[in-house]
Protein backbone atom coordinates (compact mmCIF):
# COMPACT_ATOMS: atom_id res chain seq x y z
CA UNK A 1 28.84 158.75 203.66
CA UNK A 2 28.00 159.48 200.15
CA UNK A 3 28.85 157.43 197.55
CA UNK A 4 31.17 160.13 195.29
CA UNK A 5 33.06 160.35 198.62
CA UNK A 6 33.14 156.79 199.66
CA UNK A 7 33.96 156.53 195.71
CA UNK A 8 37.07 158.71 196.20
CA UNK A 9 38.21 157.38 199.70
CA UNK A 10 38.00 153.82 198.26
CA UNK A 11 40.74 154.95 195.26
CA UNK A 12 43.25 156.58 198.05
CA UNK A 13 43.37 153.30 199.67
CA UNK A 14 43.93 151.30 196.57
CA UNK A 15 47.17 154.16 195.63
CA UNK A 16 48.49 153.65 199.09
CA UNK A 17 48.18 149.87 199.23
CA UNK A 18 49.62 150.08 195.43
CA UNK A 19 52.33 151.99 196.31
CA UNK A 20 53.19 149.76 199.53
CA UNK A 21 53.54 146.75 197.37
CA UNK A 22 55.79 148.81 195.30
CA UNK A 23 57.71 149.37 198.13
CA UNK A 24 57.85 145.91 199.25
CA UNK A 25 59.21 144.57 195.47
CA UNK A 26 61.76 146.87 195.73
CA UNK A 27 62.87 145.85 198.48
CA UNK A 28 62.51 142.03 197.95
CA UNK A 29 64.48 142.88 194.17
CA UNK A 30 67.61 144.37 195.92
CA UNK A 31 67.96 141.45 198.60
CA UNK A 32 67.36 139.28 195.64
CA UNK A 33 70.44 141.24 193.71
CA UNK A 34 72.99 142.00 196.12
CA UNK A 35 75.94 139.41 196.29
CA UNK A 36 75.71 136.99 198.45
CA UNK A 37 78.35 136.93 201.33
CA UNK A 38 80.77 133.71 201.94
CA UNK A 39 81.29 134.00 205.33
CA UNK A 40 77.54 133.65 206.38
CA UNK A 41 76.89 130.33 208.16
CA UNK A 42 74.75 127.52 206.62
CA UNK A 43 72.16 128.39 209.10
CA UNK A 44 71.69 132.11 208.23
CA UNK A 45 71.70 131.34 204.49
CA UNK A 46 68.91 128.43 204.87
CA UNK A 47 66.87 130.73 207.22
CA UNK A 48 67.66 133.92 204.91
CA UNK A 49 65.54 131.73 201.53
């Protein structure tokens, strides 16, 4: 493979694994945010941090 190509495959990767991670905070910031129920157990909430 040549190197402009292997150059420009490389930087796709990087964008997808960027955006991924994006994904992922997003994700982890709305659990983070949303209220917390009372009526879940002891067990679920130690097992849910």
């Amino acid at each position: 493979m040549n190197a402009e190509l292997e150059y420009t495959v490389m930087q796709h990767h990087a964008a997808e694994l960027r955006q991924a991670a994006a994904e992922r905070r997003q994700v982890h910031e709305a659990r983070r945010n949303r209220p917390e129920r009372r009526h879940r157990s002891f067990l679920a909430r130690f097992r849910a941090s």
